[in-house]
N, C-alpha and C. Protein backbone atom coordinates (compact mmCIF):
# COMPACT_ATOMS: atom_id res chain seq x y z
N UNK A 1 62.18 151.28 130.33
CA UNK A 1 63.50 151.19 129.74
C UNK A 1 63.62 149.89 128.96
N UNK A 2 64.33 150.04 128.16
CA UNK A 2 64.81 148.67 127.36
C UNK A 2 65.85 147.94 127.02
N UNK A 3 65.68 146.89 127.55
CA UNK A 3 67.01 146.28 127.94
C UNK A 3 67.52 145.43 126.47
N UNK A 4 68.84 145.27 126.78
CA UNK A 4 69.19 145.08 124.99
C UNK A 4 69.71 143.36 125.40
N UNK A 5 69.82 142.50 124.62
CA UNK A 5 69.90 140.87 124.36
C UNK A 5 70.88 140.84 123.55
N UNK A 6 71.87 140.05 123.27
CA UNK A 6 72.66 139.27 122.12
C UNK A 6 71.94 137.96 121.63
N UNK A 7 71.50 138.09 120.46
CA UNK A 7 71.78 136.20 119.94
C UNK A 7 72.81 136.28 119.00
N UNK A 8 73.55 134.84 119.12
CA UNK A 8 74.72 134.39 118.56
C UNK A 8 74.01 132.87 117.79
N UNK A 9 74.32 132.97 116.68
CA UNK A 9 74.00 131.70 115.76
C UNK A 9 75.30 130.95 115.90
N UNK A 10 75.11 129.43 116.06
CA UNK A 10 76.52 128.92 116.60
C UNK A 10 75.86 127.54 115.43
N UNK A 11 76.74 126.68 115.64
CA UNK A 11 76.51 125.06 114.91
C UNK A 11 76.82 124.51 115.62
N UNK A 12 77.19 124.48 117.24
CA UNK A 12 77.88 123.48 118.09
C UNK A 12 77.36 124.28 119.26
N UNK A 13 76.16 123.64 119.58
CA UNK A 13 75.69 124.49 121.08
C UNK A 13 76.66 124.02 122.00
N UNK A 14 76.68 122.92 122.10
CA UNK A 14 77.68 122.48 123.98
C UNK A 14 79.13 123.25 123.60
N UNK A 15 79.83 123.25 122.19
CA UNK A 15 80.97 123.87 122.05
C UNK A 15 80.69 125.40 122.30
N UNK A 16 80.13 126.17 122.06
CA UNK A 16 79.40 127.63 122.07
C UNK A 16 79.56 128.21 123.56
N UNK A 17 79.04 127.12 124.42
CA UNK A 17 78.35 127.30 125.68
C UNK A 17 79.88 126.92 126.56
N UNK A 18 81.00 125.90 126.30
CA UNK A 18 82.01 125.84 126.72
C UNK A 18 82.82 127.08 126.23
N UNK A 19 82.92 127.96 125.04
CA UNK A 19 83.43 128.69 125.15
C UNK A 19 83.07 130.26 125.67
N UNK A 20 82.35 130.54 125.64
CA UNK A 20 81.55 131.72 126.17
C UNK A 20 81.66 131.33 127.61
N UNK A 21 81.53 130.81 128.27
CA UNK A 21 81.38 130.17 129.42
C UNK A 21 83.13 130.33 130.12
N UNK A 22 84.07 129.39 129.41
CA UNK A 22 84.93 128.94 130.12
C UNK A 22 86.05 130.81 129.43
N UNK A 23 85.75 131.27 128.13
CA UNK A 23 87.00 131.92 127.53
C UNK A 23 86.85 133.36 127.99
N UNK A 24 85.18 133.38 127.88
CA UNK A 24 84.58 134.80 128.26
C UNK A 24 84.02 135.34 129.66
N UNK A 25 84.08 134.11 130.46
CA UNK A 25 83.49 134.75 131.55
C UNK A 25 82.17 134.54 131.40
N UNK A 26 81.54 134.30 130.48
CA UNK A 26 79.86 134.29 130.73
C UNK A 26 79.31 133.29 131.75
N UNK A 27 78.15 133.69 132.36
CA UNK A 27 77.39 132.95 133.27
C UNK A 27 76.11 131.47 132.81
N UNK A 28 76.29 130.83 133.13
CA UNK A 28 75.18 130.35 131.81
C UNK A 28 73.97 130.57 133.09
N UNK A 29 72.57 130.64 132.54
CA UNK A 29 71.29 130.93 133.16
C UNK A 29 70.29 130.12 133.02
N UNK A 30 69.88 129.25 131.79
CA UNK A 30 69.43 128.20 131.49
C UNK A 30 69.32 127.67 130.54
N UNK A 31 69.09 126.70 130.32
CA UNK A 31 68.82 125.77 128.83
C UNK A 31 67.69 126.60 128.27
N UNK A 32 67.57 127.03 126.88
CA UNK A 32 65.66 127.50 126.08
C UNK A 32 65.80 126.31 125.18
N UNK A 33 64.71 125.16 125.12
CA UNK A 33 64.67 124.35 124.64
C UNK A 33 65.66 123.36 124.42
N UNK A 34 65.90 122.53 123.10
CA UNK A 34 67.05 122.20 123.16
C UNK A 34 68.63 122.23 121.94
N UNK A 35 67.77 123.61 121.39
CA UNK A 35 68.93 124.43 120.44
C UNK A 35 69.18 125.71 121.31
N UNK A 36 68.91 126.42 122.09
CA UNK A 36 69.35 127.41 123.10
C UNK A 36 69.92 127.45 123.98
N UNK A 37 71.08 127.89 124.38
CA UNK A 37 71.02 128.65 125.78
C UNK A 37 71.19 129.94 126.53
N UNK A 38 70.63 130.33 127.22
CA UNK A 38 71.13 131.81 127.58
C UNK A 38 71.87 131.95 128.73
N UNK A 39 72.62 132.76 128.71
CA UNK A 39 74.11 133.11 129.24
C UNK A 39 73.82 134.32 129.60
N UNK A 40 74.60 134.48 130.48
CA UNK A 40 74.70 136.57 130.71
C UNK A 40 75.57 137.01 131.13
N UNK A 41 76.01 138.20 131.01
CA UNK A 41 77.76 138.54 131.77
C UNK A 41 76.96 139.52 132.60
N UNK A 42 77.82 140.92 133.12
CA UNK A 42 77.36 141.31 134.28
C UNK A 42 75.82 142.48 133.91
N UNK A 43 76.19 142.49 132.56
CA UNK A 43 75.03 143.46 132.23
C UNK A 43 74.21 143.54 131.15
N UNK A 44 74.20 142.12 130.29
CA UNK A 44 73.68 141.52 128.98
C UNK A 44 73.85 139.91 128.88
N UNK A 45 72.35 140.01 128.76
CA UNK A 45 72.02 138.43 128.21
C UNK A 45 72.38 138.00 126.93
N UNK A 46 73.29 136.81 126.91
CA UNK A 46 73.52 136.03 125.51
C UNK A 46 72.76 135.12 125.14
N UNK A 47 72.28 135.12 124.40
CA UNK A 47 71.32 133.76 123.76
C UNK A 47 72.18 133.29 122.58
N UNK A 48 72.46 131.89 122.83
CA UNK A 48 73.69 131.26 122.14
C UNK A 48 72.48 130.20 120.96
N UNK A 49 72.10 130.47 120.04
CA UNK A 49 70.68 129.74 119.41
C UNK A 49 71.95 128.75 117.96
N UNK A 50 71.73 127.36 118.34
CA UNK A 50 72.40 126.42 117.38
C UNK A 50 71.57 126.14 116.33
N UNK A 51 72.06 126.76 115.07
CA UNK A 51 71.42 126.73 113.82
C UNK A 51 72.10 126.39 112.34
N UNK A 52 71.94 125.16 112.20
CA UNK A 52 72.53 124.72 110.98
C UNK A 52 73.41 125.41 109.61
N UNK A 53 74.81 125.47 109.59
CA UNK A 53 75.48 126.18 108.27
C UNK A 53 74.24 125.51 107.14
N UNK A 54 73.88 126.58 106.15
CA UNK A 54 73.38 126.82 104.85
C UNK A 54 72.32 127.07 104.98
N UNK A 55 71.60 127.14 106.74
CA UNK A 55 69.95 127.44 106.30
C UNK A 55 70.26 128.71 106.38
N UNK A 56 68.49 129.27 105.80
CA UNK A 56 68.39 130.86 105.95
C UNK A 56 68.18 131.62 107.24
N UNK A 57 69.13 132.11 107.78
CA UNK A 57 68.41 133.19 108.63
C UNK A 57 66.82 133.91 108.99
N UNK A 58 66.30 134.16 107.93
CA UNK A 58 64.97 134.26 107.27
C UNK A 58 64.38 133.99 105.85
N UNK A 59 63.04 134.08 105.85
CA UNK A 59 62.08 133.52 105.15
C UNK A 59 63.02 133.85 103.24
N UNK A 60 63.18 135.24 103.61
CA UNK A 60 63.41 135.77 102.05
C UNK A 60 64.61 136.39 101.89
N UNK A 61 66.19 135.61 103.04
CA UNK A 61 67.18 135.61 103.00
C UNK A 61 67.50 135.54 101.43
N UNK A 62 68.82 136.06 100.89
CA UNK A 62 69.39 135.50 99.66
C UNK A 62 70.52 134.97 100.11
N UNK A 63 70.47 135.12 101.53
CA UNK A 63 72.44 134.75 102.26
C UNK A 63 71.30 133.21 102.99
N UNK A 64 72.67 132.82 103.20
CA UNK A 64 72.73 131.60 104.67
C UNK A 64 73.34 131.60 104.87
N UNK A 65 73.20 131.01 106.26
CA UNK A 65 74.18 131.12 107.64
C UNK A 65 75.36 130.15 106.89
N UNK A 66 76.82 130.97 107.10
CA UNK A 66 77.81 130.02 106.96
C UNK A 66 78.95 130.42 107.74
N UNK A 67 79.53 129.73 108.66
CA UNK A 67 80.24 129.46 110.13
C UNK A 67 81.76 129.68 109.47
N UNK A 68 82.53 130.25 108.57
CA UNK A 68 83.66 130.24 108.28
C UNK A 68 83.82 131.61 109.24
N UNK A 69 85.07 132.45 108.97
CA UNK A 69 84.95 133.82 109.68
C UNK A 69 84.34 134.88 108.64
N UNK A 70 84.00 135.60 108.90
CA UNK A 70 82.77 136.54 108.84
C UNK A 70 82.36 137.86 109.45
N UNK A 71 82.53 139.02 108.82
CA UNK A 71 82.30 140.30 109.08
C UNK A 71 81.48 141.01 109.39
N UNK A 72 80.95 142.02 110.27
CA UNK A 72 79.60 142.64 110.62
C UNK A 72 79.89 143.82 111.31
N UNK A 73 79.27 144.64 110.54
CA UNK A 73 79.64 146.06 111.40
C UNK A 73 79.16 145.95 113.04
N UNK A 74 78.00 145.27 113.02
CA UNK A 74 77.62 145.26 114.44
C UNK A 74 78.07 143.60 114.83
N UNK A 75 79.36 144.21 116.65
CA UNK A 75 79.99 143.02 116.95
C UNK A 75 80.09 143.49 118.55
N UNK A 76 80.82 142.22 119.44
CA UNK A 76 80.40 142.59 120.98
C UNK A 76 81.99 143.08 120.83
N UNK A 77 81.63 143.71 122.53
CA UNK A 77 83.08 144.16 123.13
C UNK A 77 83.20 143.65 124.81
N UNK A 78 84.05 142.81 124.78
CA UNK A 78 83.79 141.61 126.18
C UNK A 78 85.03 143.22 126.70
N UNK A 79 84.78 143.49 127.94
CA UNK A 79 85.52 144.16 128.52
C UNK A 79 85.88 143.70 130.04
N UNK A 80 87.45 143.42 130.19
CA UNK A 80 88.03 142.47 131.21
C UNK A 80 89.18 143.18 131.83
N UNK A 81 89.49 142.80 132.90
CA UNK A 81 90.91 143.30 133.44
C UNK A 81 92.08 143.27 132.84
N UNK A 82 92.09 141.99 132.14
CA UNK A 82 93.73 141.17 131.84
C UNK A 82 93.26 141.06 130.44
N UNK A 83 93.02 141.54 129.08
CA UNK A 83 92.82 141.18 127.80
C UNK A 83 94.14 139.92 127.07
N UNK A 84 95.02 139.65 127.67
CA UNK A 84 96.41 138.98 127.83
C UNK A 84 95.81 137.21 128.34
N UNK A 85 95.50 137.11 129.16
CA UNK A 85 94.83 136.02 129.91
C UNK A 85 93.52 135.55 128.78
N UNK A 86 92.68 136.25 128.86
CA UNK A 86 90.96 136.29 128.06
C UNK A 86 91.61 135.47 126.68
N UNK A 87 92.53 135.76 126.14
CA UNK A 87 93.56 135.85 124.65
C UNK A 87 93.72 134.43 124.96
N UNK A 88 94.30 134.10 125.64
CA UNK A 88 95.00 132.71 125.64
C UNK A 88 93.98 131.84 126.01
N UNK A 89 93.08 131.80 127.27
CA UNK A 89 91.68 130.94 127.01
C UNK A 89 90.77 130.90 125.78
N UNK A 90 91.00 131.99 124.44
CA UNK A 90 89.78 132.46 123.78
C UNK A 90 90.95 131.16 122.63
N UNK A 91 92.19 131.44 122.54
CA UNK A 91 92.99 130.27 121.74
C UNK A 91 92.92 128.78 122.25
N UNK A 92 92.81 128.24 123.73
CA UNK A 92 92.84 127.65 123.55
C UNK A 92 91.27 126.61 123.73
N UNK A 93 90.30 127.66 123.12
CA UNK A 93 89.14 127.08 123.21
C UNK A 93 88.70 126.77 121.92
N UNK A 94 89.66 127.19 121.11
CA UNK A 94 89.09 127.33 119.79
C UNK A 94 89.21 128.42 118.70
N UNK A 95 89.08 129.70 119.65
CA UNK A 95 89.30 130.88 119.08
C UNK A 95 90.11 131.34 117.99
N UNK A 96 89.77 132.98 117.48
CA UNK A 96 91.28 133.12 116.99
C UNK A 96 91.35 134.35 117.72
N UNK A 97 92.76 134.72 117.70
CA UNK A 97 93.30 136.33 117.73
C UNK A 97 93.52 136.89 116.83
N UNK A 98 93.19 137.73 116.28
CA UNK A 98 93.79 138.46 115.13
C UNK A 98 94.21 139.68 114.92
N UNK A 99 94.89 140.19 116.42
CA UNK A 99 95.83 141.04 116.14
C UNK A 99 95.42 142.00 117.31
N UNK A 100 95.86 143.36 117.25
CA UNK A 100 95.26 143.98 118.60
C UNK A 100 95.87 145.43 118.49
N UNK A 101 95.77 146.33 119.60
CA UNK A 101 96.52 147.72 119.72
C UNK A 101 96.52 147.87 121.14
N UNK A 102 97.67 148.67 121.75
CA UNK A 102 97.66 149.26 122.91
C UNK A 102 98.18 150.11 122.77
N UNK A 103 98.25 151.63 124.13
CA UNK A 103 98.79 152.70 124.25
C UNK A 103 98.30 152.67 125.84
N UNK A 104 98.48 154.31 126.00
CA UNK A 104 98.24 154.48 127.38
C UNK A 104 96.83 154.53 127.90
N UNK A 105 95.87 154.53 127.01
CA UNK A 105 94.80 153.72 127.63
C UNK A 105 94.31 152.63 127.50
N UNK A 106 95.21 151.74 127.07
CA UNK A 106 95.14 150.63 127.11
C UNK A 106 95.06 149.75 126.16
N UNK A 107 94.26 148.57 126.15
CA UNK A 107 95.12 147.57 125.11
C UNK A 107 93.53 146.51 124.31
N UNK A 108 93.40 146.77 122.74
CA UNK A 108 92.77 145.82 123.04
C UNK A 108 92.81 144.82 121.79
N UNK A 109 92.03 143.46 122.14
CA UNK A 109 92.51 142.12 121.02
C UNK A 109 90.99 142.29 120.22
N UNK A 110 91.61 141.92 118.64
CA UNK A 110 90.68 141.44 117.73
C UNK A 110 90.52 140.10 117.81
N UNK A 111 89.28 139.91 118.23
CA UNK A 111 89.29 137.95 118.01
C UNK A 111 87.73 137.59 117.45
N UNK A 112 87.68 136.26 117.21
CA UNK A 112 86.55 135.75 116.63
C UNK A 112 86.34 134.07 116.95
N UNK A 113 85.08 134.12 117.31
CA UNK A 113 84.59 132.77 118.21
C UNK A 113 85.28 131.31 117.22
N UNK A 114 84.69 130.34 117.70
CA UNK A 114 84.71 129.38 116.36
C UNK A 114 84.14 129.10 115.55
N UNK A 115 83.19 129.57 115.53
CA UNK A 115 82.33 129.51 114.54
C UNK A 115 81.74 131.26 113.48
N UNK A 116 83.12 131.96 113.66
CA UNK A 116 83.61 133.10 112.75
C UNK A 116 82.72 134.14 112.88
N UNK A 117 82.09 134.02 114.59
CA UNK A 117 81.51 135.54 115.19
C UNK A 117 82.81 136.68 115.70
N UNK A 118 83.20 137.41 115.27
CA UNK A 118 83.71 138.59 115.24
C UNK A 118 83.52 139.13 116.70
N UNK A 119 84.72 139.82 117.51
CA UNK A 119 84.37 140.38 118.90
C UNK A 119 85.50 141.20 119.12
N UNK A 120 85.91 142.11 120.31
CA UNK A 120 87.01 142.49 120.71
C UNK A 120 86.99 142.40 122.44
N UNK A 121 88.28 141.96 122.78
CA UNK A 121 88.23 141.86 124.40
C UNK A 121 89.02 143.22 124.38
N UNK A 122 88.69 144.40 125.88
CA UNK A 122 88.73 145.40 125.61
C UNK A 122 89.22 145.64 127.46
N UNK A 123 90.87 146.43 127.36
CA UNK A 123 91.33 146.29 128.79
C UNK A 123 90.32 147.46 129.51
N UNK A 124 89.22 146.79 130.89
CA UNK A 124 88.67 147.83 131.79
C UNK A 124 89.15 149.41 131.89
C-alpha cells in the first residue's frame, strides 16, 4: 500500500512549525536537516521544507516560489470537532479566514497559512 505525504514550502520554518503545530493540531516528529520538519496529524505526515520566495521550485520552472496568497486546485482539509475554535487559533497565528459555509451537515472555513498555502478546516 502507499502511503501519501504533504510537503508545504514555507519561508519561516520555526513560524510554519508554530503554526501547524499550535493552530492545527499537528504533532511535530522531527527535525530533517536544518530547512525541514516533519509533522503528522492522525493519519498524514507533513513535511514543512523552508525555501526561499523567488527560487525555482525546479530545474526548468518558469514560476517561483512566491509566499503572497496563492491558488491550487490541489489543497489539505484539516478535519476537527470545533472548526469555530481551529478559526480563531489559525487568526491568531497568523492566518487568514476567508469565509466559510454551514448547513445540516455541517460547517466549513476557507483559510490560508501565512505564507498563502490554501486549506479548509472541515466540522468531523
Amino acid at each position: 500500500m502507499i502511503k501519501i505525504s504533504v510537503s508545504i514550502d514555507v519561508s519561516n520554518l520555526k513560524q510554519a512549525e508554530t503554526f501547524y503545530v499550535e493552530a492545527l493540531g499537528c504533532k511535530k516528529i522531527r527535525d530533517q536537516g536544518s530547512n525541514m520538519v516533519v509533522l503528522s496529524t492522525e493519519n498524514c505526515d507533513v513535511y514543512l521544507m523552508e525555501k526561499e520566495a523567488g527560487t525555482r521550485p525546479f530545474m526548468s520552472s518558469e514560476v517561483s516560489r512566491d509566499y503572497n496568497r496563492h491558488w491550487t486546485p490541489i489543497h489539505l482539509d484539516f478535519i476537527t470537532k470545533n472548526v469555530d475554535v481551529i478559526v480563531e487559533k489559525i487568526l491568531q497565528l497568523g492566518g487568514l479566514h476567508e469565509g466559510g459555509e454551514s448547513g445540516d451537515w455541517g460547517s466549513i472555513a476557507y483559510c490560508a497559512d501565512p505564507f498563502g498555502n490554501g486549506f479548509c478546516v472541515i466540522d468531523e
